[in-house]
C-alpha atoms as a PDB file:
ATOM      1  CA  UNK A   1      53.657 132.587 140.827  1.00  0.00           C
ATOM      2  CA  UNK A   2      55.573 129.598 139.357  1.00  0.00           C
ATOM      3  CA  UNK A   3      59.143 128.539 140.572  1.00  0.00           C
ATOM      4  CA  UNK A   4      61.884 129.080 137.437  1.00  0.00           C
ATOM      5  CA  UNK A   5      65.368 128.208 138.749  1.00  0.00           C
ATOM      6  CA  UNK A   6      68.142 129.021 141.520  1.00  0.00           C
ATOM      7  CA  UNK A   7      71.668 130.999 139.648  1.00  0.00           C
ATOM      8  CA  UNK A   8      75.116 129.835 140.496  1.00  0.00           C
ATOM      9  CA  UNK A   9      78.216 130.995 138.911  1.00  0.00           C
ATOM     10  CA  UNK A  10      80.830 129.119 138.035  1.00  0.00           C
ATOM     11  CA  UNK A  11      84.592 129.678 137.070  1.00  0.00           C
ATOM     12  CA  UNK A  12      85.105 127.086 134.693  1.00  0.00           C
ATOM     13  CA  UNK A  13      81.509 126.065 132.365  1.00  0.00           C
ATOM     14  CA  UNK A  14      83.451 122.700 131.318  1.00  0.00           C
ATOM     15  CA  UNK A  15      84.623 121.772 134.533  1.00  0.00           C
ATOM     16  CA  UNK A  16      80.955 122.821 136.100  1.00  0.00           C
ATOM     17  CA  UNK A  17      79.010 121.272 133.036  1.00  0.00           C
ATOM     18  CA  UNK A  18      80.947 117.568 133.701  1.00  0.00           C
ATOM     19  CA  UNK A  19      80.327 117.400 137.514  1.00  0.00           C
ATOM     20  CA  UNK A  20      76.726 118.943 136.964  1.00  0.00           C
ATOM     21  CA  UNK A  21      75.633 116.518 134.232  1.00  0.00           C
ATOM     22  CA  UNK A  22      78.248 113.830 133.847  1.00  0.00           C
ATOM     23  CA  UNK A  23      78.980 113.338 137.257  1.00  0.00           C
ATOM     24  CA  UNK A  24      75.384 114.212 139.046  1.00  0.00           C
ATOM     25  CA  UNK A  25      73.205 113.419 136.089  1.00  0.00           C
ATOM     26  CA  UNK A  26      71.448 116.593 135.264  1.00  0.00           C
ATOM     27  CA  UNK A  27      70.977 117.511 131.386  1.00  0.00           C
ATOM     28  CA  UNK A  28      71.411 120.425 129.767  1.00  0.00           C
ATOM     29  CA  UNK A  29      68.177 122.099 128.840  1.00  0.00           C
ATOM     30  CA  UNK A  30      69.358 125.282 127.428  1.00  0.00           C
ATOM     31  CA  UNK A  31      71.910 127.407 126.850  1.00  0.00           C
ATOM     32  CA  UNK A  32      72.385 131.292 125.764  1.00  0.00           C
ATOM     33  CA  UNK A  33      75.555 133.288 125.163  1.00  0.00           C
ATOM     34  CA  UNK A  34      75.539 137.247 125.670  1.00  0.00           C
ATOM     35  CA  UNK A  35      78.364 139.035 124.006  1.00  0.00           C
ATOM     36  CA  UNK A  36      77.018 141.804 125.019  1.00  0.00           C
ATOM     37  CA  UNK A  37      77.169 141.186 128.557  1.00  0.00           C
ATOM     38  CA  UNK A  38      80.455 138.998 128.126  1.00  0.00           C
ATOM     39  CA  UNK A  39      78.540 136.019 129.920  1.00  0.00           C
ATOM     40  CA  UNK A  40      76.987 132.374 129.473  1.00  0.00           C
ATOM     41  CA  UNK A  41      74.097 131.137 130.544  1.00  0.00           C
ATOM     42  CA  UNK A  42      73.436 127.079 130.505  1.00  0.00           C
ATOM     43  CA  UNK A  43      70.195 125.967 132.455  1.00  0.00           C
ATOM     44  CA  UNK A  44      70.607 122.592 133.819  1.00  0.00           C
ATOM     45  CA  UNK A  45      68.207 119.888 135.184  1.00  0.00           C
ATOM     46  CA  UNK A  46      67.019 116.279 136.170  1.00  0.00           C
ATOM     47  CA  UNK A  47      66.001 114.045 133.217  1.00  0.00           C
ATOM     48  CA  UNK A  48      61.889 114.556 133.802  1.00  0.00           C
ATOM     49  CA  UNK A  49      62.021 117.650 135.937  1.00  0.00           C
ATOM     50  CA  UNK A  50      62.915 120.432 133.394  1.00  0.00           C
ATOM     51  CA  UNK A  51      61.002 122.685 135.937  1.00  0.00           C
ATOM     52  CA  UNK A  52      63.680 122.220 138.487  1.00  0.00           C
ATOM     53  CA  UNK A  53      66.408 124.209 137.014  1.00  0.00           C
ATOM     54  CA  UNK A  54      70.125 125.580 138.144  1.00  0.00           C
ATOM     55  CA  UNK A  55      71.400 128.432 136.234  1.00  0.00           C
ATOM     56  CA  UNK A  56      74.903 128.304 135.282  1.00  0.00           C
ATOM     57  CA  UNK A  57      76.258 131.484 134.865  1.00  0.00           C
ATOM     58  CA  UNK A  58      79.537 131.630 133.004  1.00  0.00           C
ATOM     59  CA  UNK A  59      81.177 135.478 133.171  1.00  0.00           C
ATOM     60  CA  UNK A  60      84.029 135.086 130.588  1.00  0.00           C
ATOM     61  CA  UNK A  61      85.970 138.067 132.457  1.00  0.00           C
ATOM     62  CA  UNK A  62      87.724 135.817 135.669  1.00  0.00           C
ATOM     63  CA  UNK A  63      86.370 136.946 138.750  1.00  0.00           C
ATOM     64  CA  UNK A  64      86.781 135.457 141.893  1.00  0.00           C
ATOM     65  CA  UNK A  65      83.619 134.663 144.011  1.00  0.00           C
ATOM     66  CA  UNK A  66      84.033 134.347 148.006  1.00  0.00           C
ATOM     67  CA  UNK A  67      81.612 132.656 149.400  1.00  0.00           C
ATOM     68  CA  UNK A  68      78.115 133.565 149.155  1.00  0.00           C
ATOM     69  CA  UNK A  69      79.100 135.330 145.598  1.00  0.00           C
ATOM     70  CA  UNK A  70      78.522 132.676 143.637  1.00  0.00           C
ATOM     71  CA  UNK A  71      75.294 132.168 144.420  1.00  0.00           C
ATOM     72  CA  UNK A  72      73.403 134.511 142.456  1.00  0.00           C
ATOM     73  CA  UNK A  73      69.711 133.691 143.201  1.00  0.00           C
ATOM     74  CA  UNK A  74      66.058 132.340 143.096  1.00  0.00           C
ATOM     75  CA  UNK A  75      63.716 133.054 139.972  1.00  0.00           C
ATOM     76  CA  UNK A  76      60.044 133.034 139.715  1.00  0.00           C
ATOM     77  CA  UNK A  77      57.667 134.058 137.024  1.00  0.00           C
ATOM     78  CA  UNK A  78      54.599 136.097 137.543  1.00  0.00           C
ATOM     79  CA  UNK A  79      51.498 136.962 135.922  1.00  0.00           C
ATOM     80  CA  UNK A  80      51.672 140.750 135.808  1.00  0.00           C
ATOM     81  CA  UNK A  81      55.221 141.950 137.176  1.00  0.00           C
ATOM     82  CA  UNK A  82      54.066 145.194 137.525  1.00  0.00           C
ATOM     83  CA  UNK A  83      50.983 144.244 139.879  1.00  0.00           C
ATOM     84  CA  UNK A  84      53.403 142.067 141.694  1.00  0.00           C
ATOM     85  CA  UNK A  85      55.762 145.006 142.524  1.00  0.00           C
ATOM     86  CA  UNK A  86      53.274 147.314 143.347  1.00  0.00           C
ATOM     87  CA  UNK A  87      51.477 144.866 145.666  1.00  0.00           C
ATOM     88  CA  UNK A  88      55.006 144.374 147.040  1.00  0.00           C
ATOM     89  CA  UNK A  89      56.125 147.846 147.843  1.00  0.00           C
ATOM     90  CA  UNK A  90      53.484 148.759 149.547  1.00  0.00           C
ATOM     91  CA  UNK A  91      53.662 145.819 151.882  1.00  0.00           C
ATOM     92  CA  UNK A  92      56.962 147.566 152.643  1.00  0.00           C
ATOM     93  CA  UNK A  93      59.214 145.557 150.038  1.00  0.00           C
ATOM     94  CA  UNK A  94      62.046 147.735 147.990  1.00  0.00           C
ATOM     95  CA  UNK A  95      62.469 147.089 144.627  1.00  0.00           C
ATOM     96  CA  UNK A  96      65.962 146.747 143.985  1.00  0.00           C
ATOM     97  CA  UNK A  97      65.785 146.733 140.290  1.00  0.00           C
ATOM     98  CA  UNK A  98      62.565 148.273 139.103  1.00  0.00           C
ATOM     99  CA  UNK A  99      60.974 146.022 136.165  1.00  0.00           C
ATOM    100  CA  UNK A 100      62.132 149.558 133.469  1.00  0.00           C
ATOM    101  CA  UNK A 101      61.754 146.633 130.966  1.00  0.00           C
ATOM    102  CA  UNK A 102      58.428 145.590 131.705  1.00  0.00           C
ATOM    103  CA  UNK A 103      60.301 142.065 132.004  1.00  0.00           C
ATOM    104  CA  UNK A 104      62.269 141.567 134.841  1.00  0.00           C
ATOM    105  CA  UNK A 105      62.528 142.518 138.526  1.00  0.00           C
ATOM    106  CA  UNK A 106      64.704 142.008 141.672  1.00  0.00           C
ATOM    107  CA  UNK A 107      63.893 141.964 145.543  1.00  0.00           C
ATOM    108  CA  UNK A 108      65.823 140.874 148.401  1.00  0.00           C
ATOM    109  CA  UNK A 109      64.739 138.432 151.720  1.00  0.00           C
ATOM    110  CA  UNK A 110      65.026 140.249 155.122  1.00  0.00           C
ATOM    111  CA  UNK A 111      67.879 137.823 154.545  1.00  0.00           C
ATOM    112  CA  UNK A 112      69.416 139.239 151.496  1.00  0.00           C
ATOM    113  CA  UNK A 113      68.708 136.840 149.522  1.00  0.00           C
ATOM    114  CA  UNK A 114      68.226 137.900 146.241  1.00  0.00           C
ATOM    115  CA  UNK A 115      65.093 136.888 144.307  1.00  0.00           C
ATOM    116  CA  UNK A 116      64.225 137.809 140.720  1.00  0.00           C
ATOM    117  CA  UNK A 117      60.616 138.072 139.114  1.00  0.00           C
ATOM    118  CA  UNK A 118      60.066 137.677 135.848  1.00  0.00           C
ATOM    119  CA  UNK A 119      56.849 138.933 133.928  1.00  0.00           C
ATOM    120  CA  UNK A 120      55.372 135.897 132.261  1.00  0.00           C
ATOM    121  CA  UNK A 121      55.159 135.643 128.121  1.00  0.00           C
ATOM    122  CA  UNK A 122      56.029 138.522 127.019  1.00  0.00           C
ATOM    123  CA  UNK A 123      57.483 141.663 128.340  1.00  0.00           C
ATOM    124  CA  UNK A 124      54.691 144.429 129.444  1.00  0.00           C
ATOM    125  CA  UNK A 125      54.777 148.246 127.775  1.00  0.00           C
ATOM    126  CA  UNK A 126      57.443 149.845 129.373  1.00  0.00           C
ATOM    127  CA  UNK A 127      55.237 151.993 131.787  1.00  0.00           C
ATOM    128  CA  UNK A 128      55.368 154.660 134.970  1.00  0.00           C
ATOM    129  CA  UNK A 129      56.317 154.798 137.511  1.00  0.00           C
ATOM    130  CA  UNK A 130      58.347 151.739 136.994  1.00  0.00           C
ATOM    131  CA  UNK A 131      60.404 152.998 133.471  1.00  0.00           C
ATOM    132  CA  UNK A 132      62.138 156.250 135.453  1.00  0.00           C
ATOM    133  CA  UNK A 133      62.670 154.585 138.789  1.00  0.00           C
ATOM    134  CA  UNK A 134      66.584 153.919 139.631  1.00  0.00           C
ATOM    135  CA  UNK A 135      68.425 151.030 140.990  1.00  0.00           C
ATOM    136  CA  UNK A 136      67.832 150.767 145.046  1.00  0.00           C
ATOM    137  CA  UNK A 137      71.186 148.935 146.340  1.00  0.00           C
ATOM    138  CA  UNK A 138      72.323 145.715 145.212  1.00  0.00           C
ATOM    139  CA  UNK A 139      70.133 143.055 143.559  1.00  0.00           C
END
């Protein structure tokens, strides 16, 4: 398993982009718009440490986040996300979004906190029993 990055959102990208880079020094390593989705998402860093990245994510519908809702959460990458999920559940974890995609999957901490796996490279056959499984709460 290999760290990826922690998700914020933030109500205003220019006003988040100059405090997170101008003002703390982080760069901008990438950035990816989804029309689709009607969001924007601009991965941030320290200069050397592209590893270490903070997801800015940009919803271009306003929303306002209380506390808490604007952290969205923590990202790792895994070998074989179907493995990793299986291995999971039956150590008792849920799977609140089931990796249908072969790509991507989220879990929650006993404290909520929401953390997403992501299958490393590229995205596995869709496959059973993961592609029918539904949505189990929020993620």
């Amino acid at each position: 398993m290999r760290y990826l990055h922690t998700m914020v959102r933030v109500t205003d990208l220019n006003a988040s982009l100059d405090f997170y880079c101008n003002k703390l020094g982080l760069k901008e390593i990438r950035r990816s718009e989804h029309t689709a989705g009607r969001f924007t998402l601009v991965f941030v860093a320290p200069e050397g440490q592209e590893e270490a990245q903070l997801e800015l994510t940009y919803n271009w519908d306003p929303e306002r986040y209380g506390e808490g809702r604007n952290f969205g959460h923590v990202a790792y990458e895994v070998d074989d996300i179907y493995a990793t999920c299986k291995k999971l559940m039956a150590a008792g974890v849920t799977i609140n979004r089931p990796p249908r995609d072969g790509r991507m999957a989220f879990i929650r901490s006993p404290d909520n906190i929401s953390i997403e796996l992501l299958q490393k490279g590229a995205a596995l056959p869709a496959a059973e029993p993961w592609k029918s499984m539904q949505n189990v709460g929020r993620w």
